[in-house]
PDB file of N, CA and C in Angstrom:
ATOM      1  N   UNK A   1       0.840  -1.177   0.000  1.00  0.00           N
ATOM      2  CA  UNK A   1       0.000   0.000   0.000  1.00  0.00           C
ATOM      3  C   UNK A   1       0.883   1.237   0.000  1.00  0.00           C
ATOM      4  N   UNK A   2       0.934   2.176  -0.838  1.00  0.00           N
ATOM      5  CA  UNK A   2       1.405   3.514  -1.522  1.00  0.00           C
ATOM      6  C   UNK A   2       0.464   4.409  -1.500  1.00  0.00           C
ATOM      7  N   UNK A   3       0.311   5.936  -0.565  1.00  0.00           N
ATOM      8  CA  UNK A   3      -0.468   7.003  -0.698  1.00  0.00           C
ATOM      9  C   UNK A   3       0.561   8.193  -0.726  1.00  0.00           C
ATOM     10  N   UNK A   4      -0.053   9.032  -1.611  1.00  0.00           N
ATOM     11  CA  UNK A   4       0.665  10.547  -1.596  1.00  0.00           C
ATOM     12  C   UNK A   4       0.260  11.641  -2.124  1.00  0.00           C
ATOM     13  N   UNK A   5      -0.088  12.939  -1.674  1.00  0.00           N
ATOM     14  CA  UNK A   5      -0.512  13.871  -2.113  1.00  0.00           C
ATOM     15  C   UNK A   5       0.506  14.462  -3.343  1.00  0.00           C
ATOM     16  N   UNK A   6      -0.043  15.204  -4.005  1.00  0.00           N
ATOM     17  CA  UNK A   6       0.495  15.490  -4.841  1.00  0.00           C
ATOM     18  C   UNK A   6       0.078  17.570  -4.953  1.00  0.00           C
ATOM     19  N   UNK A   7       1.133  18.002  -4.968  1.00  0.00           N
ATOM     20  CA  UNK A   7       1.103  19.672  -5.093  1.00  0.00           C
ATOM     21  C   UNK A   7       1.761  20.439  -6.529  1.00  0.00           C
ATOM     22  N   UNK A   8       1.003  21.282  -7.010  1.00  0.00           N
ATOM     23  CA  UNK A   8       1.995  22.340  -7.981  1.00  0.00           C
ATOM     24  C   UNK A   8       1.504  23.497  -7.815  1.00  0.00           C
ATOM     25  N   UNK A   9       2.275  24.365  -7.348  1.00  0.00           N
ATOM     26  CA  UNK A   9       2.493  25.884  -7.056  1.00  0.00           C
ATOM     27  C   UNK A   9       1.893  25.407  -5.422  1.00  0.00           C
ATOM     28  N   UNK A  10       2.129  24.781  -4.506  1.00  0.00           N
ATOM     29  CA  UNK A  10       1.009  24.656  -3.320  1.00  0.00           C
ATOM     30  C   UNK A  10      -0.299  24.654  -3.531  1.00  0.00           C
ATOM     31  N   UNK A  11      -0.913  24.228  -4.655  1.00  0.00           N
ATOM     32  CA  UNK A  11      -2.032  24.171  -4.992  1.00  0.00           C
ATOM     33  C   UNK A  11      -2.470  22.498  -5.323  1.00  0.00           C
ATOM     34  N   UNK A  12      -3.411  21.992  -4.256  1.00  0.00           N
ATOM     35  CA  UNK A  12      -3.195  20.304  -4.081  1.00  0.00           C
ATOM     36  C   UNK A  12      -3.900  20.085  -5.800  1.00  0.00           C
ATOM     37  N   UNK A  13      -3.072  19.022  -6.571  1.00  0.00           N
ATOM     38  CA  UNK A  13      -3.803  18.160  -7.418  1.00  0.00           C
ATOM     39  C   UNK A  13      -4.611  16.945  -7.282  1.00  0.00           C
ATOM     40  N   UNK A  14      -4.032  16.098  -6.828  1.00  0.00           N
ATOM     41  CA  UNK A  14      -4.932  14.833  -6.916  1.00  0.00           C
ATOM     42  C   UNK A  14      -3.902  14.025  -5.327  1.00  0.00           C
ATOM     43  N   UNK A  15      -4.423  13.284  -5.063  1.00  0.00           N
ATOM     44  CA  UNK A  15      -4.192  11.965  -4.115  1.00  0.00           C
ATOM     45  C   UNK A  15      -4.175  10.763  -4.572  1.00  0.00           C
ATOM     46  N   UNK A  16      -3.150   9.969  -4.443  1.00  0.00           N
ATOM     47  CA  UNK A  16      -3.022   8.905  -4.988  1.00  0.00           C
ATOM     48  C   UNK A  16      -2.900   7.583  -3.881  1.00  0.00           C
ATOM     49  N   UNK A  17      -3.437   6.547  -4.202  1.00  0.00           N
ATOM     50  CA  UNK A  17      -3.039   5.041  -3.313  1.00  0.00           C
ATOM     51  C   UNK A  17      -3.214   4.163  -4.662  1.00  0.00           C
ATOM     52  N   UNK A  18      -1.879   3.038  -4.122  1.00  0.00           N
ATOM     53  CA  UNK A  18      -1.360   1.838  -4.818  1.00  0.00           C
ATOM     54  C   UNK A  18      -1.373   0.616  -3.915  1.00  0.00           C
ATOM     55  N   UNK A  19      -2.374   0.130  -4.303  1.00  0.00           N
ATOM     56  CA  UNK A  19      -2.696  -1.397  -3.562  1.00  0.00           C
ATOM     57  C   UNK A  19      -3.505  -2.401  -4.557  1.00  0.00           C
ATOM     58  N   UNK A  20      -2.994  -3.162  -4.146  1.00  0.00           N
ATOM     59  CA  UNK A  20      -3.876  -4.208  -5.149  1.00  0.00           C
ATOM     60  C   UNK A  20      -3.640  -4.738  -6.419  1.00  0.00           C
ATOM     61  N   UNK A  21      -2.903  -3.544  -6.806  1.00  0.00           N
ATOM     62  CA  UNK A  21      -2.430  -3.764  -8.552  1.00  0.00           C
ATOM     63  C   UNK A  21      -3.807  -2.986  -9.132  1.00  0.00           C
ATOM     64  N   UNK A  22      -4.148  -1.848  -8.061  1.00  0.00           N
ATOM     65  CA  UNK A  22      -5.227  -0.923  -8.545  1.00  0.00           C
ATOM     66  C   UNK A  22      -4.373   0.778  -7.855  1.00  0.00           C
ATOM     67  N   UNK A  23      -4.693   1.669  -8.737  1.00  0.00           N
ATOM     68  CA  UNK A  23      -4.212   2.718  -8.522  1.00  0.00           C
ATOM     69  C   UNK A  23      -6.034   3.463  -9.201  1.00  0.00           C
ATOM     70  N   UNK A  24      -5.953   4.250  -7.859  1.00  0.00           N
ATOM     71  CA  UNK A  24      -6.778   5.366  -7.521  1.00  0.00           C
ATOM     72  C   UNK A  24      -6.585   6.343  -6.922  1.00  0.00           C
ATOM     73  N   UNK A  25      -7.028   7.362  -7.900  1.00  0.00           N
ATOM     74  CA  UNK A  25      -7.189   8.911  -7.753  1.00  0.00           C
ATOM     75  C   UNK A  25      -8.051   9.470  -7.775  1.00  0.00           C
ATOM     76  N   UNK A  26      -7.879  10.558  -6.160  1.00  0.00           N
ATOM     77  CA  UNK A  26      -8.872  11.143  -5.912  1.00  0.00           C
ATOM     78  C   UNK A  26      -8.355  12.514  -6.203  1.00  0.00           C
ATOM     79  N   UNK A  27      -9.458  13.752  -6.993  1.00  0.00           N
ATOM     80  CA  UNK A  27      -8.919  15.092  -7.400  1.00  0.00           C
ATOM     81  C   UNK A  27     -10.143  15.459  -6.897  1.00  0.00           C
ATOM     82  N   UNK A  28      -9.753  17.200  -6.441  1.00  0.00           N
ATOM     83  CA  UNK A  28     -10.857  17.610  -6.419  1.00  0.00           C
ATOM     84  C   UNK A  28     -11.093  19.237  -7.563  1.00  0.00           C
ATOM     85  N   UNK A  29     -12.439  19.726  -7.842  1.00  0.00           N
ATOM     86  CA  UNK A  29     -12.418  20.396  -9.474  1.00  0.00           C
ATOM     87  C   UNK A  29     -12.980  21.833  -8.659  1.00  0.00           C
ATOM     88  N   UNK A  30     -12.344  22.871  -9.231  1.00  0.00           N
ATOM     89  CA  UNK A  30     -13.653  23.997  -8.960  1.00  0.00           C
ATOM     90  C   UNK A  30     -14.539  24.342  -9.948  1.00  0.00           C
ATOM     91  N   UNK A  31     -15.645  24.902  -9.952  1.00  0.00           N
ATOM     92  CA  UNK A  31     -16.861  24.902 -10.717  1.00  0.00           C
ATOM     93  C   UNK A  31     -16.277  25.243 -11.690  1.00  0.00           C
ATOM     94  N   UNK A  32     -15.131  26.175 -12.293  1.00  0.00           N
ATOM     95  CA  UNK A  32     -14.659  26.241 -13.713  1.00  0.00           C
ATOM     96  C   UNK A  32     -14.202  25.256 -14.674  1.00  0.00           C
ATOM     97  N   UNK A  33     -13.900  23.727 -13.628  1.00  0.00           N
ATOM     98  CA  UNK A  33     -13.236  22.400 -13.752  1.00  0.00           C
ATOM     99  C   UNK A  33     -14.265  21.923 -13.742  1.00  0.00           C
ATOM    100  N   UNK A  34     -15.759  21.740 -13.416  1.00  0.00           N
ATOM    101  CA  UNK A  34     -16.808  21.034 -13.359  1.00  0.00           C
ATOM    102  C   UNK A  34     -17.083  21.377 -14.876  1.00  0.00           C
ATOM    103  N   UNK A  35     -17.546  22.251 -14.927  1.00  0.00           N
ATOM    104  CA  UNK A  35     -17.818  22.901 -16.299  1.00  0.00           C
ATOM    105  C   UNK A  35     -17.221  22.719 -17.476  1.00  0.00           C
ATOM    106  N   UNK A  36     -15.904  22.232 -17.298  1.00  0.00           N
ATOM    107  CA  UNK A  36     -15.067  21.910 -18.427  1.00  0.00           C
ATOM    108  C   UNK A  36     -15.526  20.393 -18.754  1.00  0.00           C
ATOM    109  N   UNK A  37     -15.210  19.470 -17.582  1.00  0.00           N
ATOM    110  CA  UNK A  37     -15.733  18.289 -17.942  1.00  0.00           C
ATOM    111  C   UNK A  37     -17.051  17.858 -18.012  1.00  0.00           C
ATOM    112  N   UNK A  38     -17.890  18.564 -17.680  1.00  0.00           N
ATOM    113  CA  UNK A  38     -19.446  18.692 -18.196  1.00  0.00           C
ATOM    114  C   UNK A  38     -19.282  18.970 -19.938  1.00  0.00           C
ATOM    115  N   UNK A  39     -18.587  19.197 -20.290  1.00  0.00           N
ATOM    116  CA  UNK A  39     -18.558  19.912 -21.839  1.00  0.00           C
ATOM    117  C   UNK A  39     -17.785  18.852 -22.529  1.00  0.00           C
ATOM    118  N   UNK A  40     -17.059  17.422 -21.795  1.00  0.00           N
ATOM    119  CA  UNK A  40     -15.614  16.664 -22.437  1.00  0.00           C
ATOM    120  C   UNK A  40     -16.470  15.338 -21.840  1.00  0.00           C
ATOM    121  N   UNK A  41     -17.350  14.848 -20.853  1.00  0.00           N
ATOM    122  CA  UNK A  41     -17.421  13.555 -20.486  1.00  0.00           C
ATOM    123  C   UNK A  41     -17.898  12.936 -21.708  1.00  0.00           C
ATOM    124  N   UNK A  42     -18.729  13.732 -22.350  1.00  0.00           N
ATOM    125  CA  UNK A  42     -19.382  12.345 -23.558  1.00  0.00           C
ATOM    126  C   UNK A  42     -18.836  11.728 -24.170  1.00  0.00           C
ATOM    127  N   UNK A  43     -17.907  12.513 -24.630  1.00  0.00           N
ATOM    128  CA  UNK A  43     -16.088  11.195 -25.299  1.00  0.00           C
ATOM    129  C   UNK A  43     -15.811  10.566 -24.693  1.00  0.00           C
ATOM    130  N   UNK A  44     -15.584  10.605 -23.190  1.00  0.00           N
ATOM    131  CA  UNK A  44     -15.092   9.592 -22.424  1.00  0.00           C
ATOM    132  C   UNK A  44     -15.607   8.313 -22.267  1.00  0.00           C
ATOM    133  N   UNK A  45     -15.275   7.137 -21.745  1.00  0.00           N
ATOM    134  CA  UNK A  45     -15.585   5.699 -21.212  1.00  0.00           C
ATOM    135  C   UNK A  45     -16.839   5.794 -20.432  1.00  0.00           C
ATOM    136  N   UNK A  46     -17.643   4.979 -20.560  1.00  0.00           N
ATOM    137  CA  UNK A  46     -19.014   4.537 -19.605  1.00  0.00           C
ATOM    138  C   UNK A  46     -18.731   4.758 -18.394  1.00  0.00           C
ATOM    139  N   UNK A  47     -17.080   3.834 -17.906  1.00  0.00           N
ATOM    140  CA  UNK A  47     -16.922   4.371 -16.824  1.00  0.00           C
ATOM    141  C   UNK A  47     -16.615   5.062 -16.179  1.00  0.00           C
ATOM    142  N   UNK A  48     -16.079   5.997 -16.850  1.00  0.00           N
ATOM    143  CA  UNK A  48     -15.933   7.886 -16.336  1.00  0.00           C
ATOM    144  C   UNK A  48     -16.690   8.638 -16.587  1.00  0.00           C
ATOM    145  N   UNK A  49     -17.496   8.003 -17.293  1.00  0.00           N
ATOM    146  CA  UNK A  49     -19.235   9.278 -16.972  1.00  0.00           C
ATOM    147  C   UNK A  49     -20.063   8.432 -15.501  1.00  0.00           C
ATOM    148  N   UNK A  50     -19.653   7.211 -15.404  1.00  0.00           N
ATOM    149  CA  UNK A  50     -20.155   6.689 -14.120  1.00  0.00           C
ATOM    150  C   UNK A  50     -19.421   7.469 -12.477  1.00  0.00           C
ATOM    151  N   UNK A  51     -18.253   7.171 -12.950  1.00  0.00           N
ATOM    152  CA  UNK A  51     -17.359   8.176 -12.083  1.00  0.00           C
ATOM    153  C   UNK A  51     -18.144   9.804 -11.362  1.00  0.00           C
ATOM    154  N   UNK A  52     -17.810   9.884 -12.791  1.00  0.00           N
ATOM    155  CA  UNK A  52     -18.811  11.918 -12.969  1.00  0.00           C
ATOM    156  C   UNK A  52     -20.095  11.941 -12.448  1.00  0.00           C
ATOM    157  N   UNK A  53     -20.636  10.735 -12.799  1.00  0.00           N
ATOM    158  CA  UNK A  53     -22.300  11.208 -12.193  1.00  0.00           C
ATOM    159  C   UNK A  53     -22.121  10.976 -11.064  1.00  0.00           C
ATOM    160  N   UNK A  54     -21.320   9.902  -9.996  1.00  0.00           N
ATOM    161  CA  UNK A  54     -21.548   9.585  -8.647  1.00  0.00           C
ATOM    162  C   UNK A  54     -20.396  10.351  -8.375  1.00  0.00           C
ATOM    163  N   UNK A  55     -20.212  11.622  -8.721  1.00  0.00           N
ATOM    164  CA  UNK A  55     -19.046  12.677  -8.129  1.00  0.00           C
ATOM    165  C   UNK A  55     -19.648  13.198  -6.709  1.00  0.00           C
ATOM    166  N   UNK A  56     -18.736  13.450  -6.126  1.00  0.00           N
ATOM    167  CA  UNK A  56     -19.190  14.714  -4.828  1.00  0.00           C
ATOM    168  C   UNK A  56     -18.800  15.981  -5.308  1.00  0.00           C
ATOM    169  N   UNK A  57     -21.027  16.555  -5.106  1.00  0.00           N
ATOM    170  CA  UNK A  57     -20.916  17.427  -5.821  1.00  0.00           C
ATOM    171  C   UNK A  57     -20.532  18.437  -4.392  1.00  0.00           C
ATOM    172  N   UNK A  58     -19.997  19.898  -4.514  1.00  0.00           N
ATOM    173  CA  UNK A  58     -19.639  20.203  -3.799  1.00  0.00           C
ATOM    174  C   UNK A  58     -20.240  22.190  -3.951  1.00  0.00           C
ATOM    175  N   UNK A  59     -20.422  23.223  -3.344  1.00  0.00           N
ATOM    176  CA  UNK A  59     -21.274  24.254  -3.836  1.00  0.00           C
ATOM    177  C   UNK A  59     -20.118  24.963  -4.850  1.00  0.00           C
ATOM    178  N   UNK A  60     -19.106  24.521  -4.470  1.00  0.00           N
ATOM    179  CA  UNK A  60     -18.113  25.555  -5.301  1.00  0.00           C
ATOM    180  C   UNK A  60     -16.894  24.754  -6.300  1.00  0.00           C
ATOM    181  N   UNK A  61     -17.786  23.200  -6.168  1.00  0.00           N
ATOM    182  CA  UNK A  61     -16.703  22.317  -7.134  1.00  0.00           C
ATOM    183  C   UNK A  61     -17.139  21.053  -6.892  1.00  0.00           C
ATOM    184  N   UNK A  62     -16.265  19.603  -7.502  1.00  0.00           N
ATOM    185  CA  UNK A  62     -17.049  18.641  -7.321  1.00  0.00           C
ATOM    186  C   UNK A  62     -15.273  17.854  -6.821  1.00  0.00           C
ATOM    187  N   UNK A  63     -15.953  16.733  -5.952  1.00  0.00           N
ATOM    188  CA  UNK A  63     -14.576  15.705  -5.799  1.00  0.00           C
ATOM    189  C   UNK A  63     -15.021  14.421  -7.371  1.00  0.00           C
ATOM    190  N   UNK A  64     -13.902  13.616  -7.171  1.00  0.00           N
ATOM    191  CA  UNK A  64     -14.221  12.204  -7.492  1.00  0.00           C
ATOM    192  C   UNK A  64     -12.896  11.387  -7.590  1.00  0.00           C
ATOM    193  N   UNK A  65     -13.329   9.976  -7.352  1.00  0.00           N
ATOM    194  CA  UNK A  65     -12.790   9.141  -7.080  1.00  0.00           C
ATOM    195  C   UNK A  65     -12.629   8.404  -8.730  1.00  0.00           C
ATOM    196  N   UNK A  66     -11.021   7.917  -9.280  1.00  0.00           N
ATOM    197  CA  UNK A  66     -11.105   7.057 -10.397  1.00  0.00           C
ATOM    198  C   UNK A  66     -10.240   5.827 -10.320  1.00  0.00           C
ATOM    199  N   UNK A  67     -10.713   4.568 -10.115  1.00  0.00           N
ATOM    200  CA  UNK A  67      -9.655   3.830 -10.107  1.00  0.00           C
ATOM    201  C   UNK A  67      -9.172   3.495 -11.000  1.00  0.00           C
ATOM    202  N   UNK A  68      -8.081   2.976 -11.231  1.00  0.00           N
ATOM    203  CA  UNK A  68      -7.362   3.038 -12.828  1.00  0.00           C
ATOM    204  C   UNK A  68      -6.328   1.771 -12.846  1.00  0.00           C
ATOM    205  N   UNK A  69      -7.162   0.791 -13.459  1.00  0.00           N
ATOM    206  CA  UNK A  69      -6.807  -0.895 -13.305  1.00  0.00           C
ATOM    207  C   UNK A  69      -6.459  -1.402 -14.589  1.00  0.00           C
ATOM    208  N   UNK A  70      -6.401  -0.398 -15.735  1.00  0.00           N
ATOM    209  CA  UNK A  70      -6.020  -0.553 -17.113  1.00  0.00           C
ATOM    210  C   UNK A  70      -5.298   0.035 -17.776  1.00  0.00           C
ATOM    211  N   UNK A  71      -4.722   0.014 -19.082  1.00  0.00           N
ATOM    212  CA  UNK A  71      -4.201   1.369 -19.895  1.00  0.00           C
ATOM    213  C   UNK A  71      -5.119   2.496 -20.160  1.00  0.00           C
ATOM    214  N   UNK A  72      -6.330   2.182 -20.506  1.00  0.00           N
ATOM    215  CA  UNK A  72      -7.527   3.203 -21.399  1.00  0.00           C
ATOM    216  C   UNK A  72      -7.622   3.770 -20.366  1.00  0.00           C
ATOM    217  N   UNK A  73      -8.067   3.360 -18.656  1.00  0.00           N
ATOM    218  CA  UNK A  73      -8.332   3.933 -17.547  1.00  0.00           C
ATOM    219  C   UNK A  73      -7.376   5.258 -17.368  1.00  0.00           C
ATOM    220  N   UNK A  74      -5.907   4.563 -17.473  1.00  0.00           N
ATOM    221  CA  UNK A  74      -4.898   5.325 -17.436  1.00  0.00           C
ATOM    222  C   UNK A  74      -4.833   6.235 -18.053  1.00  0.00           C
ATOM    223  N   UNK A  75      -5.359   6.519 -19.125  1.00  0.00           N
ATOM    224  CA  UNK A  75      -5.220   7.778 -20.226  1.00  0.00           C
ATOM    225  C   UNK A  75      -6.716   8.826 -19.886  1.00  0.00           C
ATOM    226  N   UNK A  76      -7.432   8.070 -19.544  1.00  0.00           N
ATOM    227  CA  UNK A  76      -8.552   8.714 -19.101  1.00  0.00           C
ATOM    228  C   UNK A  76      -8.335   9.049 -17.421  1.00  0.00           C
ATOM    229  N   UNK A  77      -7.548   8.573 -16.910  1.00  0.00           N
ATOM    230  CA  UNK A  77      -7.189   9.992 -15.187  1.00  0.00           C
ATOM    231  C   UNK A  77      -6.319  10.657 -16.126  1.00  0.00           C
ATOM    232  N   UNK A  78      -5.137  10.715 -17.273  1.00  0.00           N
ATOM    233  CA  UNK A  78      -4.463  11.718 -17.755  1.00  0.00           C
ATOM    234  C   UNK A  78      -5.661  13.127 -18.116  1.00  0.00           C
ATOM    235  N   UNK A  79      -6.173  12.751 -18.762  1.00  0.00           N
ATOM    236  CA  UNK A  79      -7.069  13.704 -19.513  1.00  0.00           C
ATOM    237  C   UNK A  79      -7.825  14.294 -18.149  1.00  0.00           C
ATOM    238  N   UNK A  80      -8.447  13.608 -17.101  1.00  0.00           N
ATOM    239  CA  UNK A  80      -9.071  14.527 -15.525  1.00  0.00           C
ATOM    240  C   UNK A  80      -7.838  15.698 -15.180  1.00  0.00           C
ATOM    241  N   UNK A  81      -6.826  15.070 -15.008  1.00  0.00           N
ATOM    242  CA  UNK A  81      -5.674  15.659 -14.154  1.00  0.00           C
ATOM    243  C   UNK A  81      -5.095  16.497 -15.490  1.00  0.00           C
ATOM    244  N   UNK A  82      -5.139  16.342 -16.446  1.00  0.00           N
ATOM    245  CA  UNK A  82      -4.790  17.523 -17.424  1.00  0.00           C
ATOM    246  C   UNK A  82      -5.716  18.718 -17.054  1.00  0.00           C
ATOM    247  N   UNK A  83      -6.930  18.731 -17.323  1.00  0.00           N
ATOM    248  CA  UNK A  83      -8.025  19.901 -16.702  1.00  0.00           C
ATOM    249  C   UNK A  83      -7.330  20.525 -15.905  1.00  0.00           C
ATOM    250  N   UNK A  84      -7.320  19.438 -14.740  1.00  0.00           N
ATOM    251  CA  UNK A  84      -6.700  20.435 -13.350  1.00  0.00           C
ATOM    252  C   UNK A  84      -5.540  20.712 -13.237  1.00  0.00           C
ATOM    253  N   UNK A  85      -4.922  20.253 -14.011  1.00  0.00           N
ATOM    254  CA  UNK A  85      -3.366  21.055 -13.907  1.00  0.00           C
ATOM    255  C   UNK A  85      -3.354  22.293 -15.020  1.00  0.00           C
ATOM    256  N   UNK A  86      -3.815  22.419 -15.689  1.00  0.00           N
ATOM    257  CA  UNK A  86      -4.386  23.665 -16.776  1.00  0.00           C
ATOM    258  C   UNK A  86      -5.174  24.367 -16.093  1.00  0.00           C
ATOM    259  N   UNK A  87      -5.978  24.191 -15.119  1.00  0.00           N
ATOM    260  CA  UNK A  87      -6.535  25.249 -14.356  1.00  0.00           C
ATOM    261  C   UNK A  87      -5.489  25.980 -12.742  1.00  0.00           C
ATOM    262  N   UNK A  88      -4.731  24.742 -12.495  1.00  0.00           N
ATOM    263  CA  UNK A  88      -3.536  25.352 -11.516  1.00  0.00           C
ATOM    264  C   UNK A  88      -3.022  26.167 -12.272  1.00  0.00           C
ATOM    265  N   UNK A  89      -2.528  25.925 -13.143  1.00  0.00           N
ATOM    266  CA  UNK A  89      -0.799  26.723 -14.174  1.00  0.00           C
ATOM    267  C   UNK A  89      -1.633  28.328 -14.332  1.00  0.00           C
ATOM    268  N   UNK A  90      -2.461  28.213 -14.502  1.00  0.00           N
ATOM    269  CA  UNK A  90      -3.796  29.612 -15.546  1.00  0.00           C
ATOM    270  C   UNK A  90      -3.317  30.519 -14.136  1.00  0.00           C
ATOM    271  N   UNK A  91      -3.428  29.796 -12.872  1.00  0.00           N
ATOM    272  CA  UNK A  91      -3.049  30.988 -11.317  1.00  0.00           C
ATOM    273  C   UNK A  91      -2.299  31.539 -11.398  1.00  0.00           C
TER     274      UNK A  91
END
């Protein structure tokens, strides 16, 4: 078992744990990051619009949880954590 926050500019990105031969990440979005992927989920996998809909929605942003047990999975947390690191860097 492997956990670690992850920071750029002191601005938290995502949380990570490695167990299992499953890696999951938890990020959290502000409503400008909700909004983006409200506009990008329909390309995505069944199971990252499943992800998105059972997000925690939050008044000023949303969390969510992705576990990522594949390659495709893998490219699809790239593309979440791209958002949010394009919305850190923009600060």
């Amino acid at each position: 078992f492997f956990s670690r926050f992850y920071y750029k500019k002191r601005i938290f990105i995502t949380y990570c744990n490695i167990f299992d031969g499953l890696f999951d990440v938890m990020t959290r979005y502000s409503k400008e990051g909700v909004d983006i992927i409200d506009s990008r989920i329909s390309d995505m996998s069944d199971y990252a619009k499943r992800v998105w809909e059972n997000k925690t929605s939050l008044r000023t942003g949303a969390w969510i949880r992705y576990n990522v047990n594949n390659q495709s999975f893998m490219e699809e947390t790239k593309q979440f954590l791209d958002i949010k690191l394009g919305l850190v860097l923009k600060k």
